[in-house]
Protein backbone atom coordinates (compact mmCIF):
# COMPACT_ATOMS: atom_id res chain seq x y z
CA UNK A 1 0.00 0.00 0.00
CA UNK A 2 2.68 2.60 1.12
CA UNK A 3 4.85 1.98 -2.55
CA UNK A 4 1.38 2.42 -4.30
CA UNK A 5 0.59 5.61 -2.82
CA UNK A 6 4.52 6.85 -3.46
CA UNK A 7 4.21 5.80 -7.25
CA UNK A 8 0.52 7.34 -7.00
CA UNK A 9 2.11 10.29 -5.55
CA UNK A 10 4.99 10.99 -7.65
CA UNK A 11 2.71 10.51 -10.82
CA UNK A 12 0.88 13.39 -9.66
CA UNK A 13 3.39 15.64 -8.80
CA UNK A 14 5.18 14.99 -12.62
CA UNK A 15 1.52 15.67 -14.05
CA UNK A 16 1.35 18.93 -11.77
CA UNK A 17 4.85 20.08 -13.01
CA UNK A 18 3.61 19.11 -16.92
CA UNK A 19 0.95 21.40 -16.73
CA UNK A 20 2.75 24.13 -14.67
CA UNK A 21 5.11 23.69 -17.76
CA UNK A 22 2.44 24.29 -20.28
CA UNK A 23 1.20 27.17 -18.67
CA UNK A 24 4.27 28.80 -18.74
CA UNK A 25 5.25 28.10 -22.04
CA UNK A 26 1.72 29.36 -23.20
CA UNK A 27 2.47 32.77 -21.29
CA UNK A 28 5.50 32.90 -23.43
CA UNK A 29 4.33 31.63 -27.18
CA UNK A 30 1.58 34.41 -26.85
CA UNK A 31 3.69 36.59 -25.73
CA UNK A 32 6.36 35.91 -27.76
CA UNK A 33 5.31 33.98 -31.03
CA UNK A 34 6.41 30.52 -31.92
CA UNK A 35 9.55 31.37 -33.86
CA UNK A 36 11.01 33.55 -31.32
CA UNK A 37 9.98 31.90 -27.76
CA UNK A 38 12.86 29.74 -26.98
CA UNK A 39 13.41 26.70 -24.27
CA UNK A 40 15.71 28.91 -22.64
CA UNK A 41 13.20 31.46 -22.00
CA UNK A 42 10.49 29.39 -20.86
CA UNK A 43 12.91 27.34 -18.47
CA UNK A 44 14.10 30.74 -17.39
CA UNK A 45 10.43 31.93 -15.91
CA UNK A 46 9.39 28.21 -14.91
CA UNK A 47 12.93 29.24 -12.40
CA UNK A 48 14.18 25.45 -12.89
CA UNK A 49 16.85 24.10 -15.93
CA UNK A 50 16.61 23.52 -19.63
CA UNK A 51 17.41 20.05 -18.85
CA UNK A 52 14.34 19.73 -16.48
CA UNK A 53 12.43 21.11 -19.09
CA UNK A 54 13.89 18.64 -21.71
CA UNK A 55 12.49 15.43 -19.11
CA UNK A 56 9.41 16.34 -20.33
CA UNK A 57 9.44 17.86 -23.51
CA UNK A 58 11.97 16.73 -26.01
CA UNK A 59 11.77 19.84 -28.01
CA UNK A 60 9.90 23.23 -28.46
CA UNK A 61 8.15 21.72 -30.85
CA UNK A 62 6.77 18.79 -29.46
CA UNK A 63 6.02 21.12 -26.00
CA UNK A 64 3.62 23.28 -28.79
CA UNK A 65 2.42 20.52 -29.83
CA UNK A 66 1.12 19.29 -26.70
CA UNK A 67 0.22 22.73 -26.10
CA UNK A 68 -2.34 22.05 -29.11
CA UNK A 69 -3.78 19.08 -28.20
CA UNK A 70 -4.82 20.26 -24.57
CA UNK A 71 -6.08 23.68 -25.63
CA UNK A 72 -8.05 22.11 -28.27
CA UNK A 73 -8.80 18.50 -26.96
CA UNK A 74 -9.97 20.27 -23.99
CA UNK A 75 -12.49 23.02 -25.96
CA UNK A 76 -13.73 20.26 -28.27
CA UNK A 77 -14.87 18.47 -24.86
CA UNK A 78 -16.39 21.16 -23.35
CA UNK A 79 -18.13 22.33 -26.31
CA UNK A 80 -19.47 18.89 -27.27
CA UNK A 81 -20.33 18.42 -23.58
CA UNK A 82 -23.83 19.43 -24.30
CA UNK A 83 -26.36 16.33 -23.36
CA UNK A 84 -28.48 14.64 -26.25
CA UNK A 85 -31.74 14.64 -24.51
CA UNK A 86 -34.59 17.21 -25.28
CA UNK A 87 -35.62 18.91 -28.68
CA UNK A 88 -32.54 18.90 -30.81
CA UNK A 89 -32.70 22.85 -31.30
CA UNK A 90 -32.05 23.36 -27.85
CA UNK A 91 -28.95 20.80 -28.24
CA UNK A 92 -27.79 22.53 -30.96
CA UNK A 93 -27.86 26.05 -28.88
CA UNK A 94 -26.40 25.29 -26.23
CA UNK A 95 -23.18 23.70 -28.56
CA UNK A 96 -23.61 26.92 -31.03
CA UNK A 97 -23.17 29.29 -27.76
CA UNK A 98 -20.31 27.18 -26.52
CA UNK A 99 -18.85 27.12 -29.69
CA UNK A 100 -18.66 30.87 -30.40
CA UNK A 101 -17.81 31.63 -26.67
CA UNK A 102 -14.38 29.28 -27.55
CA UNK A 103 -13.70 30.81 -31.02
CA UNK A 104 -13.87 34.26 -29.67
CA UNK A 105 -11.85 33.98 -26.36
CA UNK A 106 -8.26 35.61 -26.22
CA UNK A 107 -6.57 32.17 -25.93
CA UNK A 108 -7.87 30.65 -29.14
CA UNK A 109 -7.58 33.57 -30.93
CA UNK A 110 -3.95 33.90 -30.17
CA UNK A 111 -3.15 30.14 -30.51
CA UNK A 112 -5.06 30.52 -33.85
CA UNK A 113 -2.94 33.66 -34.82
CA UNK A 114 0.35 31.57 -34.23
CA UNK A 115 -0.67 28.82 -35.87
CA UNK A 116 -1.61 30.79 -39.33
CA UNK A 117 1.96 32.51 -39.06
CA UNK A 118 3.25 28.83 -38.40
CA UNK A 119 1.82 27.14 -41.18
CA UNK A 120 3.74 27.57 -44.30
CA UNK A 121 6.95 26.46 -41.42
CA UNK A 122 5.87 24.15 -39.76
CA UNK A 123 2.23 22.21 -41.67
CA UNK A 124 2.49 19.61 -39.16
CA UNK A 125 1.74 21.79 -35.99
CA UNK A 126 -1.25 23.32 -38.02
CA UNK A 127 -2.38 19.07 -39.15
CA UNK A 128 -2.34 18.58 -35.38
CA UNK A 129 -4.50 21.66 -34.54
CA UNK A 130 -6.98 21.11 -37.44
CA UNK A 131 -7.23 17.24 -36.32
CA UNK A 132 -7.76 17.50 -32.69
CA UNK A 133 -9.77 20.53 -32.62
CA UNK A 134 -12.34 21.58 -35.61
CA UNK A 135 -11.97 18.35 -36.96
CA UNK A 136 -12.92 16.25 -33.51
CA UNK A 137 -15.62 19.16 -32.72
CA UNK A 138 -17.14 18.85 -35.84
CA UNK A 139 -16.97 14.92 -35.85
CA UNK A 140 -18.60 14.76 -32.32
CA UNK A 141 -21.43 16.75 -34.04
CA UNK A 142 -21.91 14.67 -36.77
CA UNK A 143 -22.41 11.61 -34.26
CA UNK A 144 -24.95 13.80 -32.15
CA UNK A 145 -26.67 14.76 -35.54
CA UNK A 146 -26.85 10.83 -36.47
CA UNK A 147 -28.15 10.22 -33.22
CA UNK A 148 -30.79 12.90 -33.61
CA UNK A 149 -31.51 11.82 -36.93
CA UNK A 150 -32.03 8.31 -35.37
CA UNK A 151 -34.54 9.22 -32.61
CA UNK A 152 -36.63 11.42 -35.47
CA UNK A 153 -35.63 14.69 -34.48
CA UNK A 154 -34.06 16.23 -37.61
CA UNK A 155 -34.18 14.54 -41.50
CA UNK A 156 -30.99 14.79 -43.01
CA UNK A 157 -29.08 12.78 -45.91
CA UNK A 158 -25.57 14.06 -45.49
CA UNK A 159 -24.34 14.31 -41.65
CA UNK A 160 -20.80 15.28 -41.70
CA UNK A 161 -21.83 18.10 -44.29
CA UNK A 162 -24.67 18.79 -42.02
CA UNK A 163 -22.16 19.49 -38.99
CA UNK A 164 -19.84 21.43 -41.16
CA UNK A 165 -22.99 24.13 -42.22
CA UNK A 166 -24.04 24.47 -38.65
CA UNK A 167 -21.07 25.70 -36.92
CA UNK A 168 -20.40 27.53 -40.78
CA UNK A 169 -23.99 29.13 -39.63
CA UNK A 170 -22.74 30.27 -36.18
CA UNK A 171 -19.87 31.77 -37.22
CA UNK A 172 -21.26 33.68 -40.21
CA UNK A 173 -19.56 36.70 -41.59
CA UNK A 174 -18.73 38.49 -37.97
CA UNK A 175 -15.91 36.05 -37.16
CA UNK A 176 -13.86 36.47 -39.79
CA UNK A 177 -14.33 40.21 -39.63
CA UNK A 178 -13.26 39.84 -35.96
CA UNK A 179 -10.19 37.70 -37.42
CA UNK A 180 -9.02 40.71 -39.52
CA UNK A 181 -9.78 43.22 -36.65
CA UNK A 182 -12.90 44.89 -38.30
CA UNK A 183 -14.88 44.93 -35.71
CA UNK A 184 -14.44 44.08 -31.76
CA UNK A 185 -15.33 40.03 -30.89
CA UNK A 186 -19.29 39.31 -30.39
CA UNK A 187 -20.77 39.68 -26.64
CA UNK A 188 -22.88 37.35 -24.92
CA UNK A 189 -25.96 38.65 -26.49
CA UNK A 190 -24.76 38.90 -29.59
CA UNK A 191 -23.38 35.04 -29.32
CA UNK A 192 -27.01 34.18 -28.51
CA UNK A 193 -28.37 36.15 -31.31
CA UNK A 194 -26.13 34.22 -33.98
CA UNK A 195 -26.63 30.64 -32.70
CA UNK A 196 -30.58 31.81 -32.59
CA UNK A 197 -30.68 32.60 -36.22
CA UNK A 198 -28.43 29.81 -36.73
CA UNK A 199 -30.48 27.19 -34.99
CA UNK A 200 -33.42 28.78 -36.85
CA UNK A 201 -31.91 28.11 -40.00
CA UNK A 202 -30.57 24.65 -39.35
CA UNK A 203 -34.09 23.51 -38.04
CA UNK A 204 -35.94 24.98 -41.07
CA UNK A 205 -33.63 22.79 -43.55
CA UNK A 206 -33.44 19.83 -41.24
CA UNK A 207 -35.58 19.76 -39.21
CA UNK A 208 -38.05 16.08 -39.19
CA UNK A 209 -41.70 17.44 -40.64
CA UNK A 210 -44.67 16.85 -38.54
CA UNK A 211 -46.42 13.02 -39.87
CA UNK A 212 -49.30 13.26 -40.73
């Protein structure tokens, strides 16, 4: 029992350290960019040495990388997190309001930033973004869509490009604007507004007719 509980224990202090690690490091690529934040640096304000740094991350690379996958593993998750029960166009806005709450907070936007500057560099950072973040979100919509589809809730041929014009829907013109600093990112009202007319459009497409 006591070894168990010291392996137990020293497994969670290493996964405390690995995320102190990636907080740091995330201070510093937004700060800093990709191309100019540097081990050193990070190691620097974490107060410990490169080569404690290297234990868990063999290279700046793979430490963005894993930067990637929780950021975006972790939104996909949330935003997915949404229940299946109930009328599916109260599903669908409560994942279109998370969904535009995630694409317009500061951290995504500035992970999204670096990655677009990254790309040409480095394509397999942005493969790893695109896989385990819009591509997961919009699969785990296209299950809850089959699912919907299953229980008679919404009549739709095409799934996956089903998914894909919903969350095109909720984003609409104003995101990209946002993107290219047009105009300020949506409020909460706002957010609710879109995903309405969004859900609104969706349904009247979709949506299973009444049987006579």
């Amino acid at each position: 029992m006591v070894k168990t509980t010291t392996v137990s224990s020293r497994a969670g202090a290493r996964d405390q350290r690995r995320e102190a690690i990636l907080a740091v490091a995330r201070e510093v690529f937004f700060e800093q960019g990709y191309s100019a934040a540097s081990m050193s640096t990070i190691a620097a304000r974490l107060g410990g040495s490169k080569g404690t740094l290297y234990n868990y991350f063999r290279s700046k690379e793979e430490l963005f990388e894993a930067q990637v996958r929780d950021m975006c593993g972790d939104a996909a998750d949330r935003i997915l997190d949404v229940g299946e029960d109930g009328p599916a166009a109260e599903t669908l806005t409560r994942l279109g309001e998370q969904y535009l709450q995630h694409l317009y907070s500061e951290d995504t936007v500035q992970m999204f930033r670096i990655l677009v500057a990254e790309a040409q560099r480095s394509p397999e950072l942005a493969r790893v973004f695109y896989e385990v973040g819009p591509a997961r979100g919009q699969k785990g919509l296209q299950n809850y869509l089959e699912a919907a589809q299953a229980r008679g809730l919404i009549e739709v041929s095409d799934c996956a490009l089903a998914a894909e014009q919903f969350l095109s829907l909720c984003k609409g013109r104003a995101h990209l604007q946002f993107l290219l600093n047009l105009i300020p990112p949506l409020g909460v009202e706002a957010m609710r507004l879109h995903t309405a007319q969004a859900v609104k459009a969706f349904m009247t497409l979709y949506g299973a007719q009444p049987r006579l």
